[in-house]
Protein backbone atom coordinates (compact mmCIF):
# COMPACT_ATOMS: atom_id res chain seq x y z
CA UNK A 1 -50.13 21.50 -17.68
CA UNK A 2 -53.94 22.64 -17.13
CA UNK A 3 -54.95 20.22 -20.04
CA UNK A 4 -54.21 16.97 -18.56
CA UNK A 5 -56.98 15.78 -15.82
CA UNK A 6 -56.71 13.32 -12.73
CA UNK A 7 -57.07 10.57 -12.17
CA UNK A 8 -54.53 9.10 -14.50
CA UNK A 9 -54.06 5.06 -15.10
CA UNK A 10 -51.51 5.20 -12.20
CA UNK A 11 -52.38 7.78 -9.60
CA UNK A 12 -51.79 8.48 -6.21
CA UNK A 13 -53.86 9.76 -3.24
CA UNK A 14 -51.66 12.91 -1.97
CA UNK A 15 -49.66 12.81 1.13
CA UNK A 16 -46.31 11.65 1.72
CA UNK A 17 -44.03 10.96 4.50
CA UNK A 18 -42.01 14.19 5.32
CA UNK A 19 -38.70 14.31 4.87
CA UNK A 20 -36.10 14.55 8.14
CA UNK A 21 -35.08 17.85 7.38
CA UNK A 22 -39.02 18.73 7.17
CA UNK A 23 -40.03 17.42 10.77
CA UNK A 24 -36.46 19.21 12.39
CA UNK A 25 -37.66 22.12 11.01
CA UNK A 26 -41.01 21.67 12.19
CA UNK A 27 -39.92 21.00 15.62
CA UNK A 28 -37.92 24.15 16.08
CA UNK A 29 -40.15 26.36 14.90
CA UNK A 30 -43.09 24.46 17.71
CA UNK A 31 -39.91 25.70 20.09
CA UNK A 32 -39.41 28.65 18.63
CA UNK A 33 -35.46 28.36 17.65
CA UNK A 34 -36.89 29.20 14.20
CA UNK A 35 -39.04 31.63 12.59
CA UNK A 36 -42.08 31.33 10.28
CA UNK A 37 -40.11 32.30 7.46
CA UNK A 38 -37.55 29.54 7.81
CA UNK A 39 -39.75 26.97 8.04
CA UNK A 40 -41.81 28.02 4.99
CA UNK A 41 -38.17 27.95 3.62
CA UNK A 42 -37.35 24.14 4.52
CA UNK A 43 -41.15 23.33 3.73
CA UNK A 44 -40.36 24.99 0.15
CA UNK A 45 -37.69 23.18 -0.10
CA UNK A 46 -38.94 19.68 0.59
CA UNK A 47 -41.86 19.83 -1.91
CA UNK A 48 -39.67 21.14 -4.72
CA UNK A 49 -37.28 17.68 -3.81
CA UNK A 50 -40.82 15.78 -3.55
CA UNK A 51 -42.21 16.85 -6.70
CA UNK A 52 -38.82 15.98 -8.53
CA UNK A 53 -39.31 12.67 -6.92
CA UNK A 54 -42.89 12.43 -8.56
CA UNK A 55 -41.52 13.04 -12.07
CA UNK A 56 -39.19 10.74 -11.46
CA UNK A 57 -41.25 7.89 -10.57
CA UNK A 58 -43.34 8.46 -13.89
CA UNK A 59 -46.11 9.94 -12.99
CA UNK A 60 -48.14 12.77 -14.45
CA UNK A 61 -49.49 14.11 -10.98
CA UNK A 62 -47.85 16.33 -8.58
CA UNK A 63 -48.79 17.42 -5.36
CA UNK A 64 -47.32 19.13 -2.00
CA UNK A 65 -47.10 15.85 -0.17
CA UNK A 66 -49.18 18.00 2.34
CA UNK A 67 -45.70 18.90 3.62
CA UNK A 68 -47.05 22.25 5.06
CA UNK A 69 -49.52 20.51 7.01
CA UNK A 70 -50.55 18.77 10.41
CA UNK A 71 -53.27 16.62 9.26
CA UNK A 72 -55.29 15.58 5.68
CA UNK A 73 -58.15 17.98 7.20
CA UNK A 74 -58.11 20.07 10.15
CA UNK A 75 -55.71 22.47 9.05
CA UNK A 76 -57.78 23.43 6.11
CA UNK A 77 -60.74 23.93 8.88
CA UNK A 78 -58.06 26.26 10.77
CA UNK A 79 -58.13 28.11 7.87
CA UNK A 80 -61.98 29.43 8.20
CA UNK A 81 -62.77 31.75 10.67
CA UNK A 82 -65.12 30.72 13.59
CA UNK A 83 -63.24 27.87 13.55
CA UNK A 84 -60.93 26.94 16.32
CA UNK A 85 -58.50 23.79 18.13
CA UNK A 86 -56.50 22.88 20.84
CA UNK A 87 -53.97 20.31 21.55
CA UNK A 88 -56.08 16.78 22.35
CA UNK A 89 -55.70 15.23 25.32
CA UNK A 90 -57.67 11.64 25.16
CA UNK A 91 -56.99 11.70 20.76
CA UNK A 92 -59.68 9.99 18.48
CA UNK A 93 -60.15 6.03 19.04
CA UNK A 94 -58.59 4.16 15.71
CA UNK A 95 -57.85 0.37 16.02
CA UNK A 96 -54.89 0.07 18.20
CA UNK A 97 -54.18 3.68 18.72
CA UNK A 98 -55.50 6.92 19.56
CA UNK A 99 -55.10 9.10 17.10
CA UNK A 100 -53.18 12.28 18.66
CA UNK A 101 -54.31 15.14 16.13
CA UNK A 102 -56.05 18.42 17.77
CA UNK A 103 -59.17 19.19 18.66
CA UNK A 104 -61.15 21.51 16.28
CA UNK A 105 -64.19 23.08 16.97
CA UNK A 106 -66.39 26.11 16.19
CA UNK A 107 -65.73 29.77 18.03
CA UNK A 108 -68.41 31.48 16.15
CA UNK A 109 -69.70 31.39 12.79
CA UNK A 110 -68.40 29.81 10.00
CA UNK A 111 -66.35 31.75 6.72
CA UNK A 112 -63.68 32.40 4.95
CA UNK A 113 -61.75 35.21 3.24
CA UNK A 114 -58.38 34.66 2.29
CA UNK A 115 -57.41 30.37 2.67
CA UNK A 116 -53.53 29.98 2.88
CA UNK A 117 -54.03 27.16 0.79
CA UNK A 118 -54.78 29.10 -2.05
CA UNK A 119 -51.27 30.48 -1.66
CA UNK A 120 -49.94 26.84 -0.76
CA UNK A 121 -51.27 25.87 -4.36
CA UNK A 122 -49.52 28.64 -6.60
CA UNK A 123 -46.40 27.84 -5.11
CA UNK A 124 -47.17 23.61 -6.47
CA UNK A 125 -48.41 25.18 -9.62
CA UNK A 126 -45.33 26.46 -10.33
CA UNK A 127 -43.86 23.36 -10.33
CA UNK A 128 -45.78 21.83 -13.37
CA UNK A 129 -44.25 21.33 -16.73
CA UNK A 130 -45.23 19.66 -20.12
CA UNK A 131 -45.86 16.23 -18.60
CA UNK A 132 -47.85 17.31 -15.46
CA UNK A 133 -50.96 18.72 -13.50
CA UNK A 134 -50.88 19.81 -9.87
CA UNK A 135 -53.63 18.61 -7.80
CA UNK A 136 -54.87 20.45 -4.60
CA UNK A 137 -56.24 18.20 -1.83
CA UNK A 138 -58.82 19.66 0.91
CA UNK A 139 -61.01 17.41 3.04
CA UNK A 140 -64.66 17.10 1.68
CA UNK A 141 -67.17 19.54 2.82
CA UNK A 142 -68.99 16.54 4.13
CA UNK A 143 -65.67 16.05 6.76
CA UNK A 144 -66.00 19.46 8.12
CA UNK A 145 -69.54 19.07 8.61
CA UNK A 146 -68.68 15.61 10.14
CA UNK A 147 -66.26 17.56 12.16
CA UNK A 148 -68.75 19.72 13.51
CA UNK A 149 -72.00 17.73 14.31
CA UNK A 150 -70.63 14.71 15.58
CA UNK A 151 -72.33 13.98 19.07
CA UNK A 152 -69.05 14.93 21.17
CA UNK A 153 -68.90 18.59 19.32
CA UNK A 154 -72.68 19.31 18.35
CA UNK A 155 -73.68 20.78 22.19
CA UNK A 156 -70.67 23.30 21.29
CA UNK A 157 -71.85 23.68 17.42
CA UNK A 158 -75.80 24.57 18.91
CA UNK A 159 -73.72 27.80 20.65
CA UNK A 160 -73.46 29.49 17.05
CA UNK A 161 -76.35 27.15 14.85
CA UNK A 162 -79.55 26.41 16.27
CA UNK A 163 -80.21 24.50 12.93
CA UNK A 164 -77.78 22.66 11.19
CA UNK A 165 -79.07 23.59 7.83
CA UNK A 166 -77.22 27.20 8.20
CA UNK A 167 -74.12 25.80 9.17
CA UNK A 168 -74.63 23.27 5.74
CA UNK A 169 -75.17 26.73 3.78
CA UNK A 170 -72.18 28.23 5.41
CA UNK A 171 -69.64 25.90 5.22
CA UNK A 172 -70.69 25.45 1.46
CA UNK A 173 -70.70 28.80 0.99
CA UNK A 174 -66.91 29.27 2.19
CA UNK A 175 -66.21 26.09 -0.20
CA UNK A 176 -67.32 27.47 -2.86
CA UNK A 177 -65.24 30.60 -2.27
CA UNK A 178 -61.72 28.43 -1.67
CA UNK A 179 -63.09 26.87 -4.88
CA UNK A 180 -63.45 30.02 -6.65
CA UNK A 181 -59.80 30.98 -5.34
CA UNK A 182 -58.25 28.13 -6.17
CA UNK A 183 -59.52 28.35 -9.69
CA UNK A 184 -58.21 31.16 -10.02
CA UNK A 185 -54.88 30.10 -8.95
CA UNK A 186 -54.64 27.62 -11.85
CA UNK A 187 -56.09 24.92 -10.17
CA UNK A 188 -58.04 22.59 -12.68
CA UNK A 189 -58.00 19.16 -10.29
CA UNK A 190 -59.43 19.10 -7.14
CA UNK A 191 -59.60 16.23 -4.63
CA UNK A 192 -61.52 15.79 -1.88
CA UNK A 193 -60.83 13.57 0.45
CA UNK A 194 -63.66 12.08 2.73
CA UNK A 195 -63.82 9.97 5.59
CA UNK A 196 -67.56 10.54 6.50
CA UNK A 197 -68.56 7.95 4.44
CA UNK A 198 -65.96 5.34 5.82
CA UNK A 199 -67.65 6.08 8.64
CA UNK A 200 -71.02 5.68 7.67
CA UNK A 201 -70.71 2.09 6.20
CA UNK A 202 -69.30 1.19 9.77
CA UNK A 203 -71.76 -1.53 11.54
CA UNK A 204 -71.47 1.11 14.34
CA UNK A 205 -72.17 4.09 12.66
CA UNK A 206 -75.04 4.74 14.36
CA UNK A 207 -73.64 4.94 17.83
CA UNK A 208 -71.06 7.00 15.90
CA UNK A 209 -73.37 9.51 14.69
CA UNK A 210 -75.67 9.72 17.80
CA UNK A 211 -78.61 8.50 15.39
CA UNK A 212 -80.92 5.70 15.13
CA UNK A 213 -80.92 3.08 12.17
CA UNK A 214 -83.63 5.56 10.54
CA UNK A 215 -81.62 8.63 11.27
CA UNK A 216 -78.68 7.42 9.50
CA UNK A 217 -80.65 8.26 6.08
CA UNK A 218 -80.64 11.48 6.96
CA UNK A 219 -77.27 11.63 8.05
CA UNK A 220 -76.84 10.40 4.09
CA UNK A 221 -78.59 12.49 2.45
CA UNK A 222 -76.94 15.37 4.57
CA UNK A 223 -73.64 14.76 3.75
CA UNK A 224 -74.61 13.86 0.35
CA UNK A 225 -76.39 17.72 0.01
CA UNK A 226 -73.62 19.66 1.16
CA UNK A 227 -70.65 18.14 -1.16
CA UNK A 228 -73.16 18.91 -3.84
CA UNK A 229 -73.88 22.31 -2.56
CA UNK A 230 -70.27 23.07 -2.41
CA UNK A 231 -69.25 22.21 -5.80
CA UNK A 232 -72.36 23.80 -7.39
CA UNK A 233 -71.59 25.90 -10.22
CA UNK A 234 -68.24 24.95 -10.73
CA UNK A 235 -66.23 25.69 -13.74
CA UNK A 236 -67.17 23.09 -17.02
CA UNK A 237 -63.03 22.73 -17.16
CA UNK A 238 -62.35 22.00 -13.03
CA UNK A 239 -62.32 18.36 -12.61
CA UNK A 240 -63.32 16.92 -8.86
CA UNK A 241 -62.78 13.98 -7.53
CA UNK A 242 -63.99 12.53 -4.28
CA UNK A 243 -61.31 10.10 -2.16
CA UNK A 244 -63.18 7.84 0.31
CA UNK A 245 -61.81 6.68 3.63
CA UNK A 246 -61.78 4.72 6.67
CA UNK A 247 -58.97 6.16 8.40
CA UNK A 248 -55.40 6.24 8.22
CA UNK A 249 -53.55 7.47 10.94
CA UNK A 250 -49.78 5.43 11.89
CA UNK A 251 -50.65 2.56 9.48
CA UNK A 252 -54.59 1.97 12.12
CA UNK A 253 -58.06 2.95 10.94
CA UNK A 254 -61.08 4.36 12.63
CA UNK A 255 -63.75 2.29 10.80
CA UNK A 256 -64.46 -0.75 8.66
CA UNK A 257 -67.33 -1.90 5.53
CA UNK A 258 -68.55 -2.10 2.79
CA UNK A 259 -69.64 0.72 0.33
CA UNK A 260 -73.31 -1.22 -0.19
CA UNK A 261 -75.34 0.41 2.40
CA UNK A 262 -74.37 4.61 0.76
CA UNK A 263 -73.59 3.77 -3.21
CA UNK A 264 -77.02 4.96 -4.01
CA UNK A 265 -76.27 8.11 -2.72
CA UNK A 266 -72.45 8.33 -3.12
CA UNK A 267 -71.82 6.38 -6.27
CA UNK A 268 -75.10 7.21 -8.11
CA UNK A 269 -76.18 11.13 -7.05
CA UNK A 270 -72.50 12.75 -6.14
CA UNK A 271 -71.73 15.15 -8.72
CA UNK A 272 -67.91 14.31 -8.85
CA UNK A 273 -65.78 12.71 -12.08
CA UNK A 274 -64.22 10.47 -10.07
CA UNK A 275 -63.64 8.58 -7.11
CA UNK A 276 -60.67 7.32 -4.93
CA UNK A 277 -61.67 3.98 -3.25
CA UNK A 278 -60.07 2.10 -0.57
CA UNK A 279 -60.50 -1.23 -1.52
CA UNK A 280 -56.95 -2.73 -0.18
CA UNK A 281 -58.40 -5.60 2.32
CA UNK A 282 -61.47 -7.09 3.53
CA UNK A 283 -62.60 -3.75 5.60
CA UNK A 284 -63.76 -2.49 2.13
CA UNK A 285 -65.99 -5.37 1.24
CA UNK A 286 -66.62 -6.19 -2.71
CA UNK A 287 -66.76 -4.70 -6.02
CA UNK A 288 -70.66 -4.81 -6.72
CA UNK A 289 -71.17 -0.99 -4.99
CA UNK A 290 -69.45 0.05 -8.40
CA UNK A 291 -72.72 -0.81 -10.52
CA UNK A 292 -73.88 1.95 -9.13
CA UNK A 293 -71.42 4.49 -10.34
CA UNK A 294 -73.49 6.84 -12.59
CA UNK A 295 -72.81 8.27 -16.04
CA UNK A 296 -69.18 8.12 -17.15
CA UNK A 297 -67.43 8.92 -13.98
CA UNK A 298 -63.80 6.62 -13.24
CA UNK A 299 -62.87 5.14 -10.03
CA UNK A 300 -59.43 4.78 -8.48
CA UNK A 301 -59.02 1.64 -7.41
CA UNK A 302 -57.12 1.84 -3.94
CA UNK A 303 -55.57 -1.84 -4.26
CA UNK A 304 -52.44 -0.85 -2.98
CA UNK A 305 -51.72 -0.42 1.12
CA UNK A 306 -49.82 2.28 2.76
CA UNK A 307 -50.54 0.88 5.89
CA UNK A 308 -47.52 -1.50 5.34
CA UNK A 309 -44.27 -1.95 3.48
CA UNK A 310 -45.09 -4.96 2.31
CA UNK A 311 -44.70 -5.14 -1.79
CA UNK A 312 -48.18 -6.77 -2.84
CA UNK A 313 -48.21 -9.77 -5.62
CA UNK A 314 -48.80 -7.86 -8.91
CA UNK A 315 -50.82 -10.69 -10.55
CA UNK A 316 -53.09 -11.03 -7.40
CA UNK A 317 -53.63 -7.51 -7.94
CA UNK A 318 -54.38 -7.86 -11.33
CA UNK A 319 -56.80 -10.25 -10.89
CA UNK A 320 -58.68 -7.83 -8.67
CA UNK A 321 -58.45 -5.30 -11.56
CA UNK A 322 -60.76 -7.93 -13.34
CA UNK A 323 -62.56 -8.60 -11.00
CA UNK A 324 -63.86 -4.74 -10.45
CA UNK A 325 -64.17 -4.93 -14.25
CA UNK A 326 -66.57 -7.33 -14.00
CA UNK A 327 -68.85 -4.19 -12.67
CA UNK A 328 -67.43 -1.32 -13.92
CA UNK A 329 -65.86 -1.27 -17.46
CA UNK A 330 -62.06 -1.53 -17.31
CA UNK A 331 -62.01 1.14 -19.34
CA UNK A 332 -63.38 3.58 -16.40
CA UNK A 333 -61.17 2.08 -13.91
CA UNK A 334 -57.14 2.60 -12.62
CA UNK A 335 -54.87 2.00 -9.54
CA UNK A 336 -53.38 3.68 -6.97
CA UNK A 337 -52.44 3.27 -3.65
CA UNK A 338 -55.60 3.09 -0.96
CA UNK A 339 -54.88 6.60 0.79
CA UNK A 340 -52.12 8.59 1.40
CA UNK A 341 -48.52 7.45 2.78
CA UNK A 342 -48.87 10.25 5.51
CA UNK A 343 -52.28 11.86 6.29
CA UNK A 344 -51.11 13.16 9.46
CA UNK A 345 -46.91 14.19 9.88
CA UNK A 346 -46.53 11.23 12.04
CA UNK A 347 -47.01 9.33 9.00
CA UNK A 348 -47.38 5.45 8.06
CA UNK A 349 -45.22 2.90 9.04
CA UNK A 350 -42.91 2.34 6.17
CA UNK A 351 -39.90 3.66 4.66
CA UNK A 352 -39.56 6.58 2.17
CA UNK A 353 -37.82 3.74 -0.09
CA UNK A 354 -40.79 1.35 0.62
CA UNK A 355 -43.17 4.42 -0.13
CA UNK A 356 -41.45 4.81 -3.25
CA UNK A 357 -41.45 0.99 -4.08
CA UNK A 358 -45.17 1.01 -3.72
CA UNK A 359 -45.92 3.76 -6.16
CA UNK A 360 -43.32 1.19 -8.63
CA UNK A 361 -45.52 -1.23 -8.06
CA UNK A 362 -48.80 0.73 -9.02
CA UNK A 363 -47.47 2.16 -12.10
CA UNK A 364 -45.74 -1.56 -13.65
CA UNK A 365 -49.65 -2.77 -13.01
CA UNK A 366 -51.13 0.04 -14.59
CA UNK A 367 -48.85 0.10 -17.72
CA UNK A 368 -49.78 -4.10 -17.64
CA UNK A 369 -53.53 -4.08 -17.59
CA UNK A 370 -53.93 -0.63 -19.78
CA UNK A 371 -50.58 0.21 -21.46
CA UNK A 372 -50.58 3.21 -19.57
């Protein structure tokens, strides 16, 4: 139902822990005891069952679960060309873990004709009816430019750009195409998700980014020009929101603080409607970044964890609710859980009944502080 627009009272980030059947399927086909098209047939299968699930829980959102993919991000990067990846062998360093997700990298230069996530999305849309909207989920422009220029990948990235303003103006050129396709498609709520500026607030963030204090402005501003770039233009009637991160891989995460030190730039000059904030421990730091949310945009306050099964108590919660009020008008603000329950098919450590328990948890608070 194009009418109705994210982010709702109770909401929800995207991904969710795949099914058995899903990750059998998945393995025989990486053997090859199974075709393409009969994985595409148990992947079908599983979102249909998924998105029943959603309008069962109550809520007016439905997504894929990201059930056709590896990872939140990378395989919408495969789906560019001059962009390629390789099984890891050392994996990313998150807090107790290495993350074990492939290694993507440029081949040549960066575009896009046909995204299979285009296709991904009719097949979701579909699936609406009276009392909900499909969302489409693609990492932010920002995150493939992340991808691309961190200090481990930029001696590759100088092979095809010399200056890292034409790879900004392709990759938001190829966004703005997927955008354009996906509009197309039906889409009318668009998420992206972003970890860059998780990584950003980090107190290491500029060892991260291979920058000095100083350059980490311009890292800002960077990031900050090529969402904006990206969206340009789009449709009065698409609504975009913007889901920040710190990473979520097997219940770790890559980075930790506050939003303080990019709000100005984030919060104030990002031309999103929304944003999707983790904000479910003391990694996130406080509520005062939200003062500087500009004009009438709503944030998504991630006060629920998937990082563990562990039911949270609904009136601490609520009191957090206030609390953000106390910056941001309750009226602009709602719940969901912090991220997603599986951002890579590994997925969190909890239970699909736990997963499901959480989102019941969300949506009784909701319906609490707003009536929802």
């Amino acid at each position: 139902m194009a009418t109705l627009q994210t982010p709702f009272r109770y909401d929800y980030v995207g991904s969710f822990l795949r099914p058995a059947a899903l990750k059998k399927a998945r393995s025989e086909y990486e053997s090859g005891a199974i075709d393409a098209a009969a994985l595409k047939k148990a992947e079908d299968e599983s979102i249909t069952a998924l998105v029943a699930n959603q309008k069962k829980a109550g809520y007016h959102v439905i997504t894929d679960g990201e059930f056709r993919r590896a990872t939140w991000h990378l395989d919408f990067m495969w789906g560019f060309e001059g962009v390629g990846h390789k099984k890891t062998e050392t994996g990313l360093p998150f807090h107790g873990e290495a993350a074990m997700i492939d290694d993507t990298y440029l081949t040549g230069r960066v575009s896009v004709d046909s995204h299979p996530f285009v296709e991904h999305f009719r097949f979701l849309k579909a699936l609406e009816d009276e009392n909900t909207v499909a969302k489409q989920t693609i990492p932010a422009p920002a995150q493939f430019l992340e991808q691309m220029i961190m200090p481990f990948a930029l001696p590759n990235t100088r092979k095809y750009y010399a200056d890292t303003d034409n790879l900004v103006a392709d990759i938001a050129k190829g966004y703005q195409k997927v955008i354009a396709d996906l509009y197309a498609a039906g889409c009318r709520n668009l998420q992206l998700d972003d970890c860059s500026w998780g990584m950003l607030v980090d107190p290491h963030a500029a060892a991260i980014f291979g920058v000095d204090r100083a350059g980490l402005q311009g890292i800002r501003e960077q990031l900050l020009d090529i969402n904006n770039l990206a969206i340009e233009g789009k449709p009065e009637d698409l609504v975009i929101t913007t889901h920040v991160c710190r990473g979520n891989f097997h219940s770790t995460y890559a980075s930790s603080g506050a939003y303080d030190s990019v709000a100005q730039e984030l919060f104030a000059r990002e031309n999103v409607d929304a944003y999707y904030l983790e904000y479910d421990d003391e990694r996130s730091g406080g509520f005062a970044p939200l003062q500087a949310v500009s004009g009438d945009k709503k944030v998504v306050l991630g006060l629920i964890t998937t990082k563990s099964p562990v039911l949270e108590d609904k009136e601490s919660v609520i009191a957090r609710i206030h609390d953000a009020a106390g910056y941001l008008p309750l009226d602009r603000l709602c719940l969901s859980p912090q991220c997603g329950f599986a951002s890579c098919e590994i997925g969190n450590k909890l239970t699909e009944e736990q997963q499901w328990a959480k989102l019941a948890l969300v949506k009784e608070i909701a319906e609490e502080v707003w009536g929802a």
